[in-house]
N, C-alpha and C. Protein backbone atom coordinates (compact mmCIF):
# COMPACT_ATOMS: atom_id res chain seq x y z
N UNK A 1 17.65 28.30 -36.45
CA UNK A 1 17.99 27.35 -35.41
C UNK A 1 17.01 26.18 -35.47
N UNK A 2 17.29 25.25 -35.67
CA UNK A 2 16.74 23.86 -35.61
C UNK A 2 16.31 23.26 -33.98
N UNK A 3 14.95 24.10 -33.67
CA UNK A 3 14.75 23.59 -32.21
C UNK A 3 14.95 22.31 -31.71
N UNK A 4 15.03 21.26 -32.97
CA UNK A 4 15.06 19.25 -32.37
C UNK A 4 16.41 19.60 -31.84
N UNK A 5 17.50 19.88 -32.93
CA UNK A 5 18.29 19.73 -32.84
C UNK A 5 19.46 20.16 -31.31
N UNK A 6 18.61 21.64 -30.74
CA UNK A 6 18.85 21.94 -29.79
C UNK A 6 18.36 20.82 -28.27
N UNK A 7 17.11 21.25 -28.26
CA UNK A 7 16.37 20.54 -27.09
C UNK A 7 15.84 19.09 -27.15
N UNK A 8 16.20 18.27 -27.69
CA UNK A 8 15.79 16.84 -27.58
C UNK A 8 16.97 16.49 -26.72
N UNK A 9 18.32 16.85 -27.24
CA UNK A 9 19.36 16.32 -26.56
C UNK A 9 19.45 17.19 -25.35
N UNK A 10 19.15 18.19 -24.97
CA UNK A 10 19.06 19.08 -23.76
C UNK A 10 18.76 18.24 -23.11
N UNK A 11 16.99 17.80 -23.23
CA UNK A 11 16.32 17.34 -22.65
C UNK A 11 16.66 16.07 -21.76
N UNK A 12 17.04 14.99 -22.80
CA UNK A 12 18.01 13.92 -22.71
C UNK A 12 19.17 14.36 -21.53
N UNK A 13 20.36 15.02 -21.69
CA UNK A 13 20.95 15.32 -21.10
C UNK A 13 20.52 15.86 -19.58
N UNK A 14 19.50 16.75 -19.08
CA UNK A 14 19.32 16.86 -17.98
C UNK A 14 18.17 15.84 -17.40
N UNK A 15 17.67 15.25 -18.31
CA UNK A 15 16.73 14.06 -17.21
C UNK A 15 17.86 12.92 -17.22
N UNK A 16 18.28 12.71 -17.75
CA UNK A 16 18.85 11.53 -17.82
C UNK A 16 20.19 11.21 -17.49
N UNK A 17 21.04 12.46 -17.08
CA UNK A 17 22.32 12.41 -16.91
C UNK A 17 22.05 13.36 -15.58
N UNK A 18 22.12 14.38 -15.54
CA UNK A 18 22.45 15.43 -14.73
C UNK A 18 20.82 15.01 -13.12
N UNK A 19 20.26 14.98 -13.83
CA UNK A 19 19.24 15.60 -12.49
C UNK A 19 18.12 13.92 -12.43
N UNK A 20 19.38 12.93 -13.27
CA UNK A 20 18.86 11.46 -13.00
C UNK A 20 17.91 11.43 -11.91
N UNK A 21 16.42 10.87 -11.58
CA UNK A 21 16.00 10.59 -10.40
C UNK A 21 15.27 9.02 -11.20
N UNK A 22 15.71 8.02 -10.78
CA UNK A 22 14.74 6.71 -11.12
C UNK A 22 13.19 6.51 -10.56
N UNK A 23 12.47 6.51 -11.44
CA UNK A 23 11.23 6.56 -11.35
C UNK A 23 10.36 4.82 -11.81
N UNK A 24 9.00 4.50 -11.81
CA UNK A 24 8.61 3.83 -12.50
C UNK A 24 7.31 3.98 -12.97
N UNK A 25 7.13 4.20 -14.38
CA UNK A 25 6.12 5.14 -15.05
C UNK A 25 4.99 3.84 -15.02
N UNK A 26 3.64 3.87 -14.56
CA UNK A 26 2.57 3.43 -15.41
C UNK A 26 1.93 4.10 -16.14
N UNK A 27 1.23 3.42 -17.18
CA UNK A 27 0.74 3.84 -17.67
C UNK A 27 -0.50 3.00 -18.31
N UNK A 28 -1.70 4.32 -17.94
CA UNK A 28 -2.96 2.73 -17.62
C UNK A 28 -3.70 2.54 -19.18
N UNK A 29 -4.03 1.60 -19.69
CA UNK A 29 -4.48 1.14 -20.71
C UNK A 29 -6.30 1.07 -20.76
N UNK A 30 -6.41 1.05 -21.88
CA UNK A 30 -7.92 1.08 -21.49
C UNK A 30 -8.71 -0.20 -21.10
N UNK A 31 -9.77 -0.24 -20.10
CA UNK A 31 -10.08 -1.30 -19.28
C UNK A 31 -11.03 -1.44 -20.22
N UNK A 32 -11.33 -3.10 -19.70
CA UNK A 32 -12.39 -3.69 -20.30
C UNK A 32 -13.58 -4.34 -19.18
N UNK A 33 -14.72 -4.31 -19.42
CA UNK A 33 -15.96 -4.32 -18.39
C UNK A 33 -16.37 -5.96 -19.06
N UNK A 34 -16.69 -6.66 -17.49
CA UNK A 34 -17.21 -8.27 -17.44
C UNK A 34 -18.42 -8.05 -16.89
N UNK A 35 -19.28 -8.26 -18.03
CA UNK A 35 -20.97 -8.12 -17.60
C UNK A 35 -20.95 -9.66 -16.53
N UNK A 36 -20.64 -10.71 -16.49
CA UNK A 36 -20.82 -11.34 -15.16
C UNK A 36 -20.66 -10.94 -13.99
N UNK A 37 -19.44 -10.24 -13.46
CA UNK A 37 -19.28 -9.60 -12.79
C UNK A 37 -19.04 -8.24 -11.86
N UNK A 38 -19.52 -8.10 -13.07
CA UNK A 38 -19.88 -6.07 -13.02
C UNK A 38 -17.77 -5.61 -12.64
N UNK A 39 -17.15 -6.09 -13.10
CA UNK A 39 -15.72 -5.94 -12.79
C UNK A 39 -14.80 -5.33 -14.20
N UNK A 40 -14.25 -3.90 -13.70
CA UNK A 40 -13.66 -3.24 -14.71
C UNK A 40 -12.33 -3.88 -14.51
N UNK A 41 -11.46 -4.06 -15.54
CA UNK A 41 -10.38 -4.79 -15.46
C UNK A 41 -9.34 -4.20 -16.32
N UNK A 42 -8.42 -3.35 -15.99
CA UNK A 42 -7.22 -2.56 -16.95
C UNK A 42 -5.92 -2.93 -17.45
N UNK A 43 -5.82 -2.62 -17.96
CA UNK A 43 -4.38 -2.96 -18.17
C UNK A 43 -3.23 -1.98 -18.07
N UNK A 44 -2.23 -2.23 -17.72
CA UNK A 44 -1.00 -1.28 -17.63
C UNK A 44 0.56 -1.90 -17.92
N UNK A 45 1.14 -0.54 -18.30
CA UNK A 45 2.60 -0.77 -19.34
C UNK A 45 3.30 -0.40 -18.49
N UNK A 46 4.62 -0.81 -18.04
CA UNK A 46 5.39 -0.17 -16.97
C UNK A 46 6.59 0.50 -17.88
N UNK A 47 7.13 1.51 -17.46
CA UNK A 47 8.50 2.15 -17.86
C UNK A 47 9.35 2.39 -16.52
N UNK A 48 10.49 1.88 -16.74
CA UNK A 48 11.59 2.10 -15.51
C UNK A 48 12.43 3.23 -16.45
N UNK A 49 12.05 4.38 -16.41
CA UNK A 49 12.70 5.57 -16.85
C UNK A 49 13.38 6.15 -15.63
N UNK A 50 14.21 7.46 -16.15
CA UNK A 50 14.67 8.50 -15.23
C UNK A 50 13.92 9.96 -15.40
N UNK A 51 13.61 10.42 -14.41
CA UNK A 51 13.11 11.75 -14.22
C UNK A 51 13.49 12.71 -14.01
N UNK A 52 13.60 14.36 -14.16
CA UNK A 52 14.03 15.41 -13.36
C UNK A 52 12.72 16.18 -12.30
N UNK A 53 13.02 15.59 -11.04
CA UNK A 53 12.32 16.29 -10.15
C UNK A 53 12.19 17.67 -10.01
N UNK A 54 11.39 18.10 -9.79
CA UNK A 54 11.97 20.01 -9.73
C UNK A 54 11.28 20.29 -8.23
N UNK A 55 10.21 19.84 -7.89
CA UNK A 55 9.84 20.10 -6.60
C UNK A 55 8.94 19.23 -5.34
N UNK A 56 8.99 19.38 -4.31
CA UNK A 56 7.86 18.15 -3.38
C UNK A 56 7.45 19.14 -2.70
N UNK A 57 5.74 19.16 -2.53
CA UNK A 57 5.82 20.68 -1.82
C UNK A 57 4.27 19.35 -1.03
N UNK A 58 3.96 20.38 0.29
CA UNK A 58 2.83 19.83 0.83
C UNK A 58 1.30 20.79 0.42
N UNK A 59 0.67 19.82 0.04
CA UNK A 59 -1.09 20.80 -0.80
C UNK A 59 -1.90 19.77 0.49
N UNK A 60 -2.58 21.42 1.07
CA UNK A 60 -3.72 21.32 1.61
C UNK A 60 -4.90 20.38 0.93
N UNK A 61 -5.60 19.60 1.42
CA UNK A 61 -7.23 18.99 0.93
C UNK A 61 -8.37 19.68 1.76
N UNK A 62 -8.01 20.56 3.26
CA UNK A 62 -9.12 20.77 3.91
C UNK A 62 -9.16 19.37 4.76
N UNK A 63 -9.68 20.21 6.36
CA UNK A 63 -9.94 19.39 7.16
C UNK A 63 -8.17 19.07 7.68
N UNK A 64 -8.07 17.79 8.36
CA UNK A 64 -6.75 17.41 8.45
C UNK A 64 -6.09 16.35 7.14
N UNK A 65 -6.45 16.20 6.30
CA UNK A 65 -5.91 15.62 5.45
C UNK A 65 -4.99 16.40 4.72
N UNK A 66 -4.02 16.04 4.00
CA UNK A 66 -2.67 16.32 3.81
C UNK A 66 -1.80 15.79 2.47
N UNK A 67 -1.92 15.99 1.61
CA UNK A 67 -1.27 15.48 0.24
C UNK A 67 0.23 15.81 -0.22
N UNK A 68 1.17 15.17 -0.66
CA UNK A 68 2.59 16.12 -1.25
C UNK A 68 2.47 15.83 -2.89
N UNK A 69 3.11 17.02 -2.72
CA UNK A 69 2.73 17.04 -5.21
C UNK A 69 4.53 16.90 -5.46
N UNK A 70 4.43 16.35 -6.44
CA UNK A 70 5.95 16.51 -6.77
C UNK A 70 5.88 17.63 -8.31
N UNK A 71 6.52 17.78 -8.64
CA UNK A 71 6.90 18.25 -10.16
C UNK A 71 8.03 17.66 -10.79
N UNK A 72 7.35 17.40 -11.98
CA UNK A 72 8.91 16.37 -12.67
C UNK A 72 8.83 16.62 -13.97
N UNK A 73 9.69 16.64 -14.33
CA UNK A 73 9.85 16.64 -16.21
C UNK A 73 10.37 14.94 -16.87
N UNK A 74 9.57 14.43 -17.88
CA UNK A 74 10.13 13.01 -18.36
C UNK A 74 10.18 13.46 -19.79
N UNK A 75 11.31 12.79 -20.42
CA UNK A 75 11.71 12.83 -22.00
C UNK A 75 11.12 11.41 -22.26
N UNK A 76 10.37 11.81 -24.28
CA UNK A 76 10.17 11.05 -24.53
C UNK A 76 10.85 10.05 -24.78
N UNK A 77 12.10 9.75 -25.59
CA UNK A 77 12.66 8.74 -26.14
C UNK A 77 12.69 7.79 -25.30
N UNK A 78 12.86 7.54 -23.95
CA UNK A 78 12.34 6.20 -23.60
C UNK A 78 10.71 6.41 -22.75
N UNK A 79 10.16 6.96 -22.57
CA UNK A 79 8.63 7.27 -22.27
C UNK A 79 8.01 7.08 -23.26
N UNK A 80 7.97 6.21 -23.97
CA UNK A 80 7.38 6.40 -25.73
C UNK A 80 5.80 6.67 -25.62
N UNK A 81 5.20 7.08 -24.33
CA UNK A 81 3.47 7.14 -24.57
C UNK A 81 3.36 8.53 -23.99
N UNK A 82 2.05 9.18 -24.30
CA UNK A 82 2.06 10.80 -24.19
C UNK A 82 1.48 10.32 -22.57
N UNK A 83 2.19 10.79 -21.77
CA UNK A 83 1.22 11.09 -20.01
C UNK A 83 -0.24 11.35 -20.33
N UNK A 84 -1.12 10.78 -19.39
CA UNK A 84 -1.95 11.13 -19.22
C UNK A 84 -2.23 11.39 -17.22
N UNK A 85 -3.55 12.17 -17.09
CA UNK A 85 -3.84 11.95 -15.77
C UNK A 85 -4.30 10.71 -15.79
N UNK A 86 -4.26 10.16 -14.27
CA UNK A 86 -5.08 8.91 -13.60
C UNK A 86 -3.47 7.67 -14.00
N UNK A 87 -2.37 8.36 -14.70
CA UNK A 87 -1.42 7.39 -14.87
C UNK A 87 -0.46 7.07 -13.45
N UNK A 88 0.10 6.70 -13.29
CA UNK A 88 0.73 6.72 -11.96
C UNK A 88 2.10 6.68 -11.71
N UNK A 89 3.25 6.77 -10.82
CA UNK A 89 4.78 7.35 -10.39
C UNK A 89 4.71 6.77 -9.53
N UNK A 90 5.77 5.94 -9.39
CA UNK A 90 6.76 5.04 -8.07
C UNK A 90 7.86 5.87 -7.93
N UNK A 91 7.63 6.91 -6.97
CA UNK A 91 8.96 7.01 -6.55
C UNK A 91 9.14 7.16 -5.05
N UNK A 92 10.15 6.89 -4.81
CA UNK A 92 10.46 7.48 -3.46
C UNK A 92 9.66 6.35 -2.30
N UNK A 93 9.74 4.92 -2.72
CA UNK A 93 8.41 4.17 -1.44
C UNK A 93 6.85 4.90 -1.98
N UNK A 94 6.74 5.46 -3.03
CA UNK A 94 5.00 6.10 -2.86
C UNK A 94 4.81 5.74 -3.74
N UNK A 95 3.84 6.06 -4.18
CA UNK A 95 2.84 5.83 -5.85
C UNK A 95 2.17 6.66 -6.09
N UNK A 96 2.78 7.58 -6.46
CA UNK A 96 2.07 9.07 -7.00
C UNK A 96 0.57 9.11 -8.32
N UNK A 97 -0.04 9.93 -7.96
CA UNK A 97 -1.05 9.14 -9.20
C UNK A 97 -0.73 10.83 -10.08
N UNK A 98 -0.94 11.02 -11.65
CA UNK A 98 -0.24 12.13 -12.07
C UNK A 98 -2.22 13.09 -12.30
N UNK A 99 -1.83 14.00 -11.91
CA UNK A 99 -3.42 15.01 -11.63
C UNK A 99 -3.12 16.29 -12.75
N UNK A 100 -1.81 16.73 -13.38
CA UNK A 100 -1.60 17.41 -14.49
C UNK A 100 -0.22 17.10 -15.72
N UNK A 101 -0.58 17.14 -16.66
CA UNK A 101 0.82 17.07 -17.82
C UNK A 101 0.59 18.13 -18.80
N UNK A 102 1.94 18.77 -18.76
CA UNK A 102 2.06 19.62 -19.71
C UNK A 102 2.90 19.68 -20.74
N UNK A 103 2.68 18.94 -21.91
CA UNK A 103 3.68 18.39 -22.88
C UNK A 103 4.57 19.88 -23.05
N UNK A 104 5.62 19.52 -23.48
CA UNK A 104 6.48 20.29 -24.71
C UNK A 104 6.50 19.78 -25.86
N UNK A 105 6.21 20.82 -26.88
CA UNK A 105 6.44 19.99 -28.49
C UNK A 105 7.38 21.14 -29.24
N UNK A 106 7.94 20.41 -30.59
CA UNK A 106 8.41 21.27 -31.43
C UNK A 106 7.48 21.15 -32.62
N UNK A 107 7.89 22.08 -33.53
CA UNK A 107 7.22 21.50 -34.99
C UNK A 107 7.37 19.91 -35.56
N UNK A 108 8.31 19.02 -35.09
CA UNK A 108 8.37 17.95 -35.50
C UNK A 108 7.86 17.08 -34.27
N UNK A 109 7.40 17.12 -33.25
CA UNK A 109 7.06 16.51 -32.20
C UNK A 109 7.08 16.78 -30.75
N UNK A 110 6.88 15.75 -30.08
CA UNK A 110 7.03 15.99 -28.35
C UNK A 110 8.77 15.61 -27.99
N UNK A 111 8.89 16.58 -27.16
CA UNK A 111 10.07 16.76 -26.29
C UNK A 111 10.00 16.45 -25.23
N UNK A 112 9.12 16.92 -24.40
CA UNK A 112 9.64 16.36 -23.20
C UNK A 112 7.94 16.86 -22.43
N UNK A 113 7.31 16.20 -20.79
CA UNK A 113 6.27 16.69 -20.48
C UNK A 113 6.86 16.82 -18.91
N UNK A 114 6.33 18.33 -18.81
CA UNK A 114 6.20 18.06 -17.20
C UNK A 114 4.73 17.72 -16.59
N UNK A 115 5.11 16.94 -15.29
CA UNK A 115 4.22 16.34 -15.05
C UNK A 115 4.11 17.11 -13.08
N UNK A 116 2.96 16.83 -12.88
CA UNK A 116 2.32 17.18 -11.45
C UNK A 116 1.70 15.91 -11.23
N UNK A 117 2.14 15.17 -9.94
CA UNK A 117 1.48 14.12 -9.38
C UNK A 117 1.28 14.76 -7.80
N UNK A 118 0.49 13.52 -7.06
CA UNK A 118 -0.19 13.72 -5.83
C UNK A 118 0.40 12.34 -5.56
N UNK A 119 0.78 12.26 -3.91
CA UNK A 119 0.74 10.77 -3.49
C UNK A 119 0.14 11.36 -1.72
């Protein structure tokens, strides 16, 4: 069995058709530091992809503070950069910042990552 052949288009097919959720991916670039002004300055790539949500749950911080995590899965073919943490998610009115990614790969590459954000 040719795993690409199976799950790339899976993948494709349920983020992108079936369990569509519109998202907008950053993704932060590496900053550059201005010794005049002691000012870190970054750069970022935007992606208007689609996502499959899988969950919004509420995580304790202690004290009264209060966080919601989502869980989402994004395919590469239009995500063309590997997630990292500290990258960030527009969805829903929020701006999720992403705190875990857990790629999928085959022998020929990445498939698809789920991701854990905080907003």
């Amino acid at each position: 069995m040719d795993i690409d052949l199976v799950f790339l288009p899976t993948a494709d097919l349920l983020i992108n058709q079936v369990f569509a959720t519109p998202i907008v991916y950053q993704a932060r670039g590496n900053g550059t530091y201005d010794p005049e002004t002691g000012e870190v300055t970054g750069t970022a790539t935007y992606y208007a992809i689609n996502a499959g949500v899988l969950s919004r749950t509420r995580v304790e911080e202690g004290g009264v503070g209060e966080v919601y995590e989502l869980m989402l899965w994004v395919e590469h073919k239009t995500l063309t950069v590997l997630p990292k943490t500290g990258d960030t998610v527009a969805y829903d009115g929020t701006t999720w910042v992403v705190v875990e990614v857990a790629p999928t790969y085959s022998s020929k590459g990445l498939i698809a990552s789920k991701l854990k954000v905080r907003g």
